[in-house]
Protein backbone atom coordinates (compact mmCIF):
# COMPACT_ATOMS: atom_id res chain seq x y z
CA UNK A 1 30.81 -29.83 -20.94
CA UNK A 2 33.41 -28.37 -19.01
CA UNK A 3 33.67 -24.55 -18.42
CA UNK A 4 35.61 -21.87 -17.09
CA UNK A 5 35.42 -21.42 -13.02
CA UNK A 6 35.36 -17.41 -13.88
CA UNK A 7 34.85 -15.36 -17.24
CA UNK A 8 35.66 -12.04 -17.52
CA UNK A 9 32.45 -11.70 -19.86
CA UNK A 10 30.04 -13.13 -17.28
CA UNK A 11 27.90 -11.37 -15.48
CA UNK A 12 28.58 -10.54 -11.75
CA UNK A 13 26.28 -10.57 -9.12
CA UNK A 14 26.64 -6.66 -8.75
CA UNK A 15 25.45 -6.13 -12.67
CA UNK A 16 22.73 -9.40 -12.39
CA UNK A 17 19.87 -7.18 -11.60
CA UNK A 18 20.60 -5.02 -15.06
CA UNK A 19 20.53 -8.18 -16.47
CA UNK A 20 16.83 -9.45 -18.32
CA UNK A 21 15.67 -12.63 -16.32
CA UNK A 22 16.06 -14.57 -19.81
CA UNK A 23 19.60 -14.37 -19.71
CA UNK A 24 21.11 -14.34 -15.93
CA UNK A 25 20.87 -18.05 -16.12
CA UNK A 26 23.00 -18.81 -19.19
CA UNK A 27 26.22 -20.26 -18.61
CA UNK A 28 29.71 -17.87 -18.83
CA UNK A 29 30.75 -19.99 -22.25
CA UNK A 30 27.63 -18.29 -23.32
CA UNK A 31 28.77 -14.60 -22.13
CA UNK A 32 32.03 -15.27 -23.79
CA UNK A 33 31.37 -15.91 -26.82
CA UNK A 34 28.34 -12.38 -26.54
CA UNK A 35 31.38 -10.40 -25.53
CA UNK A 36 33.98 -11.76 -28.02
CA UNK A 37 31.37 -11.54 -31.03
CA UNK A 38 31.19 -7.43 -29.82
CA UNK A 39 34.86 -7.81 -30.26
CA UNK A 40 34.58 -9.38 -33.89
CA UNK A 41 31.86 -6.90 -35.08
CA UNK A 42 34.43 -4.22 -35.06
CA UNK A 43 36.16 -5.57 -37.30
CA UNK A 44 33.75 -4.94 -39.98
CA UNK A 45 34.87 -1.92 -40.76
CA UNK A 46 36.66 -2.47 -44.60
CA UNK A 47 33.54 -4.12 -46.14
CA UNK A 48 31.17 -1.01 -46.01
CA UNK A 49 33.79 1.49 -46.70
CA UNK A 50 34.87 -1.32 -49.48
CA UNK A 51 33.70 0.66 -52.51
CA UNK A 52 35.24 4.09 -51.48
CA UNK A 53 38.73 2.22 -50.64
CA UNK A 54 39.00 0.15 -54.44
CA UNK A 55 37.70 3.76 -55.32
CA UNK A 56 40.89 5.43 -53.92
CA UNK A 57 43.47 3.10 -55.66
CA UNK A 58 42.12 3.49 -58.99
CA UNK A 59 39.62 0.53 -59.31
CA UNK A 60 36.92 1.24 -62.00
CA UNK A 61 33.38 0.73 -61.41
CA UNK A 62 33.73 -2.52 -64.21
CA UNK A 63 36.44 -3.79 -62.09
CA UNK A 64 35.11 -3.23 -58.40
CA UNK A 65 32.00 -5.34 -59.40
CA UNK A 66 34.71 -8.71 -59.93
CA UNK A 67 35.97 -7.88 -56.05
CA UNK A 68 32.46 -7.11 -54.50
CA UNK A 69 31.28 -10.59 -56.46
CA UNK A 70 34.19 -12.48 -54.68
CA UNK A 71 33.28 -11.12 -51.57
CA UNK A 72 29.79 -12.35 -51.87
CA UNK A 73 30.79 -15.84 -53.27
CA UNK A 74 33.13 -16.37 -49.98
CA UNK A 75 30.05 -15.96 -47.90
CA UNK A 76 28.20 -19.24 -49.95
CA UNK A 77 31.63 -20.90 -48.96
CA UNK A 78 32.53 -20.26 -45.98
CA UNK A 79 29.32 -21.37 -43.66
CA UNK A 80 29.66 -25.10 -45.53
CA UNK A 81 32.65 -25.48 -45.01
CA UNK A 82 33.30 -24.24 -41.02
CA UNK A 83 29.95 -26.21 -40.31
CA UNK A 84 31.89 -29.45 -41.78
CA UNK A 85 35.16 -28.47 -39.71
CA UNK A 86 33.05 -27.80 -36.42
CA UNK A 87 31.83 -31.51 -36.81
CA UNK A 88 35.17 -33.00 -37.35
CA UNK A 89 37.98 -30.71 -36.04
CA UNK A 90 36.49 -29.10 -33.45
CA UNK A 91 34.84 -25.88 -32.43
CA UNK A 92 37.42 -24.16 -31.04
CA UNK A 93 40.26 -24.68 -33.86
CA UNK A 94 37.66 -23.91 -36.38
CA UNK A 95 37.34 -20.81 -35.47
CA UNK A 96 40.67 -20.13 -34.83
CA UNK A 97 41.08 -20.86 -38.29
CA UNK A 98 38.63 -18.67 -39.70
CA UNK A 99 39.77 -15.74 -37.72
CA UNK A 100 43.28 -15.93 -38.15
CA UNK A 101 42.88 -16.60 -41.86
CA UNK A 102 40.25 -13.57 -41.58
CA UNK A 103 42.84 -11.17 -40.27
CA UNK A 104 45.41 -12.39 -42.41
CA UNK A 105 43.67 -11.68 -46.01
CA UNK A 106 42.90 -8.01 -44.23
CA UNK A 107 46.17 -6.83 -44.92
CA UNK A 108 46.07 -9.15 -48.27
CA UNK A 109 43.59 -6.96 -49.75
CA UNK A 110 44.95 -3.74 -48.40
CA UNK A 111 48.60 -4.64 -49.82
CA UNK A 112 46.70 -6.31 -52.88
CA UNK A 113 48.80 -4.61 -56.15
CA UNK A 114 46.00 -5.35 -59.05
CA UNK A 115 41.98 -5.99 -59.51
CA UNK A 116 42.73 -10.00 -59.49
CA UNK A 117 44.67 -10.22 -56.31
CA UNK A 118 41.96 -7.86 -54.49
CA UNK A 119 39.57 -9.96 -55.70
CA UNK A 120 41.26 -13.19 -54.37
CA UNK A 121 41.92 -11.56 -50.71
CA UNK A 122 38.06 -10.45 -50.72
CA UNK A 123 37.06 -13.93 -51.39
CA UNK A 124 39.43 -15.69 -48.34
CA UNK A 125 37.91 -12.89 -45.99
CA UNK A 126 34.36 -13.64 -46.24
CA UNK A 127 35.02 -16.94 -47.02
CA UNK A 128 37.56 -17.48 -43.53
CA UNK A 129 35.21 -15.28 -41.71
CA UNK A 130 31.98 -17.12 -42.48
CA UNK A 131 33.73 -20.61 -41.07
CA UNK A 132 33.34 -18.77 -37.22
CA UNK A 133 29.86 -18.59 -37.22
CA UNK A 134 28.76 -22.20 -37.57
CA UNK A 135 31.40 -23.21 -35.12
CA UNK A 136 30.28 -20.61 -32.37
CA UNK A 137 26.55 -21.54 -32.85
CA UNK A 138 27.08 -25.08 -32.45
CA UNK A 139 29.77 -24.34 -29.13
CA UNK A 140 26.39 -22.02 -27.97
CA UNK A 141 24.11 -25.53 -28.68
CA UNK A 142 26.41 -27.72 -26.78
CA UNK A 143 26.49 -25.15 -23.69
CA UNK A 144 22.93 -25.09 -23.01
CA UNK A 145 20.17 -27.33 -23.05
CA UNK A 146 16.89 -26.73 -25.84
CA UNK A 147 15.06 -24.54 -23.24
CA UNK A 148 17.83 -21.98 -23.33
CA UNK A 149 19.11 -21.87 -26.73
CA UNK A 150 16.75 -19.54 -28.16
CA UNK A 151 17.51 -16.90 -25.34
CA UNK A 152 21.50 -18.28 -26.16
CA UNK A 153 21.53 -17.34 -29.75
CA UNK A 154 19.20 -13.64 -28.75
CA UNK A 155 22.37 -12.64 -26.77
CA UNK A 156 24.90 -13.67 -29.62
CA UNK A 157 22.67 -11.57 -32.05
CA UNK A 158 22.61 -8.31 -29.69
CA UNK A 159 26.27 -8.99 -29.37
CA UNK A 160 26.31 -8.89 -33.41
CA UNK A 161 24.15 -5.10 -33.30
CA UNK A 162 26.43 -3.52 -30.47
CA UNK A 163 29.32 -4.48 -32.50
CA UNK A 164 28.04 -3.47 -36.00
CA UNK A 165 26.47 -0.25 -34.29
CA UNK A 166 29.70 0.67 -32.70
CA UNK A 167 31.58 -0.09 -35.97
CA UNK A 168 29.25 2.16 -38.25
CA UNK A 169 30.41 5.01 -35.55
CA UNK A 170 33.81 4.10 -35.23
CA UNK A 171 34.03 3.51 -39.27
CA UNK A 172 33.42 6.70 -40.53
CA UNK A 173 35.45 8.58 -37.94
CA UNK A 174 38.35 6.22 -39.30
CA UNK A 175 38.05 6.18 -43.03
CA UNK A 176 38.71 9.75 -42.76
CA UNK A 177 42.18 9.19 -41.04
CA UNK A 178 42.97 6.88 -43.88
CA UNK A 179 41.74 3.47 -45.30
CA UNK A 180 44.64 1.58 -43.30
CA UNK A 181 43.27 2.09 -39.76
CA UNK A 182 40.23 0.22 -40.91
CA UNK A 183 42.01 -2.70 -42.01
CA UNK A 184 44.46 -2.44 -38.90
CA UNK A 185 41.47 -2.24 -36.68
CA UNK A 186 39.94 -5.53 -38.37
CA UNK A 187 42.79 -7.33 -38.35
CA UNK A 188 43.48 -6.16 -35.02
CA UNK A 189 39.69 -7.20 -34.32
CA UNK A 190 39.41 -10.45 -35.07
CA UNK A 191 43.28 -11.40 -33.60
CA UNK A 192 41.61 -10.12 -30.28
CA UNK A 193 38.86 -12.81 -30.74
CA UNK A 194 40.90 -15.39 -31.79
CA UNK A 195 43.03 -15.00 -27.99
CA UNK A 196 39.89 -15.00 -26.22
CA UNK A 197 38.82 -18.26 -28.14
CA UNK A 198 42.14 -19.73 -27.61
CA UNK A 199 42.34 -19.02 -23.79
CA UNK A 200 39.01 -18.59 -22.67
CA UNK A 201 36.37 -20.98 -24.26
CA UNK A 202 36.44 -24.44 -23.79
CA UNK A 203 36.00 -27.19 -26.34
CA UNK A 204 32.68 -29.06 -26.50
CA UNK A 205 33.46 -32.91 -25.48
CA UNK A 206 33.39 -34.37 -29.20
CA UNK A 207 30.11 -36.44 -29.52
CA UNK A 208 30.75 -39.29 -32.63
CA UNK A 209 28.02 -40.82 -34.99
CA UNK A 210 25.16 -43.40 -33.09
CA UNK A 211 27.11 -46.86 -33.13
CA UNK A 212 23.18 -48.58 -33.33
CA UNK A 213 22.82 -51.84 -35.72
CA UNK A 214 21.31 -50.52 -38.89
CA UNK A 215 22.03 -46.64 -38.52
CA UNK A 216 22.87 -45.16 -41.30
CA UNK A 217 27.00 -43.31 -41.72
CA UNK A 218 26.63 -39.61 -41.84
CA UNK A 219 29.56 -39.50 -43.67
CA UNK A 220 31.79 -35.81 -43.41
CA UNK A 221 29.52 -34.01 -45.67
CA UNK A 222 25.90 -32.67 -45.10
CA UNK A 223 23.95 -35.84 -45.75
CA UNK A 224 22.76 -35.95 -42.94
CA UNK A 225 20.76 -32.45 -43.55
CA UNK A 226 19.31 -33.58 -46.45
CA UNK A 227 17.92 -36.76 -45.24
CA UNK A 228 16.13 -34.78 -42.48
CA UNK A 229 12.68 -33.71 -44.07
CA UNK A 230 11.91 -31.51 -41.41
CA UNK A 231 15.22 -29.62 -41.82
CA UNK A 232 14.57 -29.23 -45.74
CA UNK A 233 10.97 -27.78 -45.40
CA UNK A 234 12.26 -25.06 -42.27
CA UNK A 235 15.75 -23.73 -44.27
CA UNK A 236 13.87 -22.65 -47.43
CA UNK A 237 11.25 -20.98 -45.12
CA UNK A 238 13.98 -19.15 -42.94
CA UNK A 239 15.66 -18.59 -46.39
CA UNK A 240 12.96 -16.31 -48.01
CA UNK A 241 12.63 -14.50 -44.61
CA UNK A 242 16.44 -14.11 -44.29
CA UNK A 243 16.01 -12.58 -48.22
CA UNK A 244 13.18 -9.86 -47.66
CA UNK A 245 14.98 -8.79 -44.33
CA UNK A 246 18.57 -8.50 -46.40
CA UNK A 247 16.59 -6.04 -48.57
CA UNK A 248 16.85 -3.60 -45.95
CA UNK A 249 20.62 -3.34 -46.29
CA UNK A 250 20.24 -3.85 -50.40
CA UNK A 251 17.30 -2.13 -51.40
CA UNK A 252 16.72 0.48 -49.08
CA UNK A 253 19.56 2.79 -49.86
CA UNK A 254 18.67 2.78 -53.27
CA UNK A 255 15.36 3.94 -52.69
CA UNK A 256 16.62 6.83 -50.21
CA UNK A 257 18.64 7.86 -53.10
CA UNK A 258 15.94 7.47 -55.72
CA UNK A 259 13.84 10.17 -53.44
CA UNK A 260 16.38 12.46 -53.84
CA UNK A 261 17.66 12.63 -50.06
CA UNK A 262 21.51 12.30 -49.33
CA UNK A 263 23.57 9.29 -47.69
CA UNK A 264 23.16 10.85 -44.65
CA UNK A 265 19.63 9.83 -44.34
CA UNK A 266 20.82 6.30 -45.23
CA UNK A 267 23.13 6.61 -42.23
CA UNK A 268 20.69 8.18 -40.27
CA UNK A 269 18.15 4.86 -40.47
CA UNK A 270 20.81 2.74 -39.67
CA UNK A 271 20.97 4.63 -36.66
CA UNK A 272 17.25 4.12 -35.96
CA UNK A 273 17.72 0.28 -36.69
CA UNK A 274 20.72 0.18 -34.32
CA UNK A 275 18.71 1.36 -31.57
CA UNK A 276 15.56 0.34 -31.45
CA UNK A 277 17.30 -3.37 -31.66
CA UNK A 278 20.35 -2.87 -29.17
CA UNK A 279 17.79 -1.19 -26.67
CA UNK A 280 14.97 -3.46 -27.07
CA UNK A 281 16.15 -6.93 -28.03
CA UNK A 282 16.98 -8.58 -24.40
CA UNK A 283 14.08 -7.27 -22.59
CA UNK A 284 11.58 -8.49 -25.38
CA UNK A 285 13.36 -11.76 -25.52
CA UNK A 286 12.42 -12.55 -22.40
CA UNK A 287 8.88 -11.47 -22.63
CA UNK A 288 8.57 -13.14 -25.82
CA UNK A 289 10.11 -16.20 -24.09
CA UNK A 290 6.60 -17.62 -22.83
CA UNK A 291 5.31 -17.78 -26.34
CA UNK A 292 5.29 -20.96 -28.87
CA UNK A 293 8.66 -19.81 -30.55
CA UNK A 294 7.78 -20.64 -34.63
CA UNK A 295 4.54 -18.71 -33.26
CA UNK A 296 6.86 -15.37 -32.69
CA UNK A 297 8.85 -16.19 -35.64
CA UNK A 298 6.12 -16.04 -37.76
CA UNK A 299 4.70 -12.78 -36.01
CA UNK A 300 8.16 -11.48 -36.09
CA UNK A 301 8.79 -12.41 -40.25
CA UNK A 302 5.39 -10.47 -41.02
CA UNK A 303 6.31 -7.69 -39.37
CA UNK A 304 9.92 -7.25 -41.23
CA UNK A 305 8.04 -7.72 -44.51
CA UNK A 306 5.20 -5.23 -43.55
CA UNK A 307 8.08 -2.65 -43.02
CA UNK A 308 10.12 -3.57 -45.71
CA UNK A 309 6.85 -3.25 -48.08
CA UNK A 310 5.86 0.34 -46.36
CA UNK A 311 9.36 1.35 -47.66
CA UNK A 312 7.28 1.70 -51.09
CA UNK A 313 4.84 3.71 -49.87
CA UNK A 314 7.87 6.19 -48.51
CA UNK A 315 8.82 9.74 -49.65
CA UNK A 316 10.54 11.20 -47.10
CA UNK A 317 12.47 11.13 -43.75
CA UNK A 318 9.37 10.85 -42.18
CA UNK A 319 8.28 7.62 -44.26
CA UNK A 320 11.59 5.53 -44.31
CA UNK A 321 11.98 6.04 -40.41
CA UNK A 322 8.30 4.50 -39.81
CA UNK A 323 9.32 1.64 -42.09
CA UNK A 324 12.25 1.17 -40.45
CA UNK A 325 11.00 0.83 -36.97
CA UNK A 326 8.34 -1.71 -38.31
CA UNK A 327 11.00 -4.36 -39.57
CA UNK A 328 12.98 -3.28 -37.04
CA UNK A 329 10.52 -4.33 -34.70
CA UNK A 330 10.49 -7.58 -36.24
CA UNK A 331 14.05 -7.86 -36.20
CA UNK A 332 13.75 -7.88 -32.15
CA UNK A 333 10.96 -9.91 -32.21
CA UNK A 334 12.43 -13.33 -34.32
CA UNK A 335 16.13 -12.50 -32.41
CA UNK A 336 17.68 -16.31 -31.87
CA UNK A 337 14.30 -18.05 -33.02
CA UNK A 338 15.12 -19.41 -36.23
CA UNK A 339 18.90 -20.44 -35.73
CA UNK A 340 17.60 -22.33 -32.23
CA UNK A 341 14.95 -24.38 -33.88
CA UNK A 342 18.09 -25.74 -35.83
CA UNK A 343 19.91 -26.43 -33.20
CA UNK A 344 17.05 -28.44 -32.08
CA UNK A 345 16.54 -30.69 -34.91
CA UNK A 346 20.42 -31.51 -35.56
CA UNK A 347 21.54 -34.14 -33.70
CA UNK A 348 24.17 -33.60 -31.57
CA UNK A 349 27.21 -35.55 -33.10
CA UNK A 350 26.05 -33.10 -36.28
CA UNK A 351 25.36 -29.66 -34.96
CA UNK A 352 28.13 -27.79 -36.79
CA UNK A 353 26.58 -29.04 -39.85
CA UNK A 354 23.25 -28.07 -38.95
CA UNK A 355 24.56 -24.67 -38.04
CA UNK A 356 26.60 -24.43 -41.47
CA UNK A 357 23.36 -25.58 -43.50
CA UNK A 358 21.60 -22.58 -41.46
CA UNK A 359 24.54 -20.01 -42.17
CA UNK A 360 24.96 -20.85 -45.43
CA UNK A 361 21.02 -20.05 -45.94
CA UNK A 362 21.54 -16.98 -44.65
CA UNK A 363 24.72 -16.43 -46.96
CA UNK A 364 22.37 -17.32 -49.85
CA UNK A 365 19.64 -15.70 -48.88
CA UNK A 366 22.06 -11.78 -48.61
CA UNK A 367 23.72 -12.91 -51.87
CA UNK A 368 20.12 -13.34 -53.45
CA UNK A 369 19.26 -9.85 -52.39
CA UNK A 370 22.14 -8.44 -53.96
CA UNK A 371 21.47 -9.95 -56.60
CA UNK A 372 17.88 -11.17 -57.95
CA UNK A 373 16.68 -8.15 -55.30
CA UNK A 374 19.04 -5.33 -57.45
CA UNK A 375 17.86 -6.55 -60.49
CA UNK A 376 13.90 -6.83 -59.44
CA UNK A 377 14.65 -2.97 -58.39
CA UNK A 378 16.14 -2.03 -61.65
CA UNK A 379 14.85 -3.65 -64.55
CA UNK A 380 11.39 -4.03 -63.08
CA UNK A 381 10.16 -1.79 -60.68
CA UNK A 382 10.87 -1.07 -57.19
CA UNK A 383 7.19 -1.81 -57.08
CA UNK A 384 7.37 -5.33 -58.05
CA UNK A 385 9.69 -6.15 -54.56
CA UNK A 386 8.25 -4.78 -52.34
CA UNK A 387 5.16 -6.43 -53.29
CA UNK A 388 6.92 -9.58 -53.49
CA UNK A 389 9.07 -8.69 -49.97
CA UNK A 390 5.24 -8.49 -48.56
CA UNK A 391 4.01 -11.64 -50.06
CA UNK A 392 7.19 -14.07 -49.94
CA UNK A 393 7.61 -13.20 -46.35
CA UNK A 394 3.60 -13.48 -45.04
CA UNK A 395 3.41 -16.25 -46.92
CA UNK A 396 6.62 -18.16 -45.75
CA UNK A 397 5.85 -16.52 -41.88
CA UNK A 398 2.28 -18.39 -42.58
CA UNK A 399 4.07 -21.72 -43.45
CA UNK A 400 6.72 -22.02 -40.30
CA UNK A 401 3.44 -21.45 -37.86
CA UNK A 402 1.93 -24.50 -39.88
CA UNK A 403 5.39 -27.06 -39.05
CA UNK A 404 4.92 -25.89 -35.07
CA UNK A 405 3.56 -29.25 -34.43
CA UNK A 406 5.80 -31.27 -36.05
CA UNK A 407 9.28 -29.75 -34.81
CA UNK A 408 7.56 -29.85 -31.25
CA UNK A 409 6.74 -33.37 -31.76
CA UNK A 410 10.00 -33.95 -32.97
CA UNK A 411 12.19 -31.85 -30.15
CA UNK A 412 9.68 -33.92 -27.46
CA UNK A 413 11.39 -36.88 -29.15
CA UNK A 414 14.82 -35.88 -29.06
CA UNK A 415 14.84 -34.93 -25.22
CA UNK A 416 12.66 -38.28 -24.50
CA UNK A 417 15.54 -39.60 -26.25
């Protein structure tokens, strides 16, 4: 695949040495994407300041619930269908599409005159925004070979926590100035990353469907997922672990505020998340590097449900910060695994769809939290998920170690192949 002679994003010879050894080798494609995603991140400002902005132009609780629901449904979407473009359009106009269409239903919502039409906008944002992802995971697949795509997708995540970190600084300084310069900044944001995708990345040479005698059509839908066993037994698993670690953005402010502390503290763990994982990621991706990767995944999973679970046994500052560091821990520790072994399995005429089928199992997974996870909190007992966060997640950590044969055996055959 071609690539750019020089990248603004790539790292010079002067900076190499600050560089972890797992990542001086990756291609600049690779570094332009980690810098551009920083870009994108910041504009994620409006959606956690969402609730206080319907808030300010007169939006009932009743009513915000119908725009917070359309937001959520545009993440289920979005993945299938930018993993379906990626595949047939193109990387590179995909996610030109979904960030120009992002940025333009920013100032929808903000100029949005009724519940209905916020609603709507809410819906294209998540829903446009959730088409980049699969597109710039399967552009990351096609620019390095299996040996490096782990250690590709650990940089695009870090890129993903600087971002959100500097956002959750930068957000709260803005909201204060007024709602606008949060939606001016997204807008502003993602227009920023759509230019560097436009000028600076290159398109992946389109790879078509096996011509063999007796191969079966993929078709232009995800058929060719769901005839891959291997794929169907790994999503589910990756699924449930995507689900208990999405309680720690659902579940755990509600249980700050059932303890009686303030939304500081909330903000404060964030914090704690933010840098433990920006600080520690790169340098224990390439420790953890030398390891059987579905080996550290399932090390990794257990630990994010052992800290989820201790948020149970919690009752103050003191409590939520060690449970916080645990799953945090864990967070560093799976970075790029999971979405990796995907790229492995897919074939590479069919890696956008791969990489949708993976995003949209994430999508389900934070839309299950926010829903089955709330209501498990609420009308049970918090007591009943976090027990079930430690179970689900040992249990389905358990299970990936058990495939590591078969999707070795089976990436052996695809680079014999």
């Amino acid at each position: 695949m071609p690539s750019p002679s020089a990248s603004p994003s790539s790292p010079s010879s002067s900076s190499s040495s600050l560089i972890p050894s797992s990542f001086r080798d990756l291609p600049p494609v690779v570094w332009t994407i980690f810098a551009g995603t920083i870009v994108n991140r910041l504009g994620y400002l409006v959606t956690p300041f969402l609730v206080f902005f319907l808030a300010s132009r007169g939006v009932t609780g009743a009513e915000t619930s119908y725009v917070l629901g359309a937001l959520g449904a545009g993440n289920l979407l979005g993945p299938a269908v930018g993993g379906i473009l990626a595949d047939r359009i193109g990387r590179r106009p995909t996610m030109l599409i979904g960030l120009i269409g992002a940025s333009a239903a920013q100032g929808a919502l903000f100029l949005a005159p009724g519940v209905w039409t916020m609603a709507a906008a809410a819906l294209l944002i998540s829903a446009a925004g959730s088409t980049v992802s699969p597109a710039a995971s399967a552009l990351l697949a096609d620019a390095v070979d299996s040996e490096r795509r782990q250690r590709a997708y650990a940089l695009f995540g870090w890129g993903v926590n600087i971002g959100t970190a500097v956002a959750g600084i930068l957000g709260g300084y803005l909201a204060a100035q007024g709602y606008w310069l949060l939606f001016a900044v997204d807008a502003g944001a993602m227009l920023a990353y759509a230019l560097v995708v436009a000028f600076r990345l290159p398109e992946a040479k389109r790879t078509t469907t096996p011509r063999t005698p007796g191969a079966k059509k993929d078709g232009i839908g995800y058929g060719v997922v769901l005839r891959d066993r291997l794929a169907l037994l790994l999503l589910p698993l990756f699924g449930v672990q995507l689900f208990v670690y999405s309680l720690t953005e659902v579940a755990l402010p509600l249980a700050i505020r059932d303890s009686g502390l303030s939304p500081a503290v909330y903000g404060a763990m964030a914090a704690v998340n933010a840098i433990l994982v920006v600080a520690l990621q790169p340098f224990a991706t390439s420790w953890l590097a030398r390891f059987p990767q579905l080996a550290v995944q399932g090390a990794g999973s257990t630990l994010i449900a052992v800290g989820v679970a201790l948020t149970g046994l919690a009752d103050g500052i003191v409590g939520y910060a060690v449970s916080v560091a645990v799953w945090s821990l864990g967070e560093v520790v799976v970075a790029g695994i999971a979405a990796g072994v995907v790229a492995n399995l897919a074939p590479a005429h069919a890696r956008g769809r791969y990489q949708g089928a993976f995003s949209w199992t994430w999508g389900t997974a934070r839309f299950a939290a926010l829903t089955l996870g709330v209501t498990t909190y609420t009308t049970l007992s918090p007591t009943v998920l976090w027990w079930t966060a430690l179970v689900a997640g040992t249990a389905t950590a358990a299970a990936t170690v058990a495939l590591r044969t078969r999707v070795d055996a089976r990436t052996a055959h695809e680079l014999a192949a």
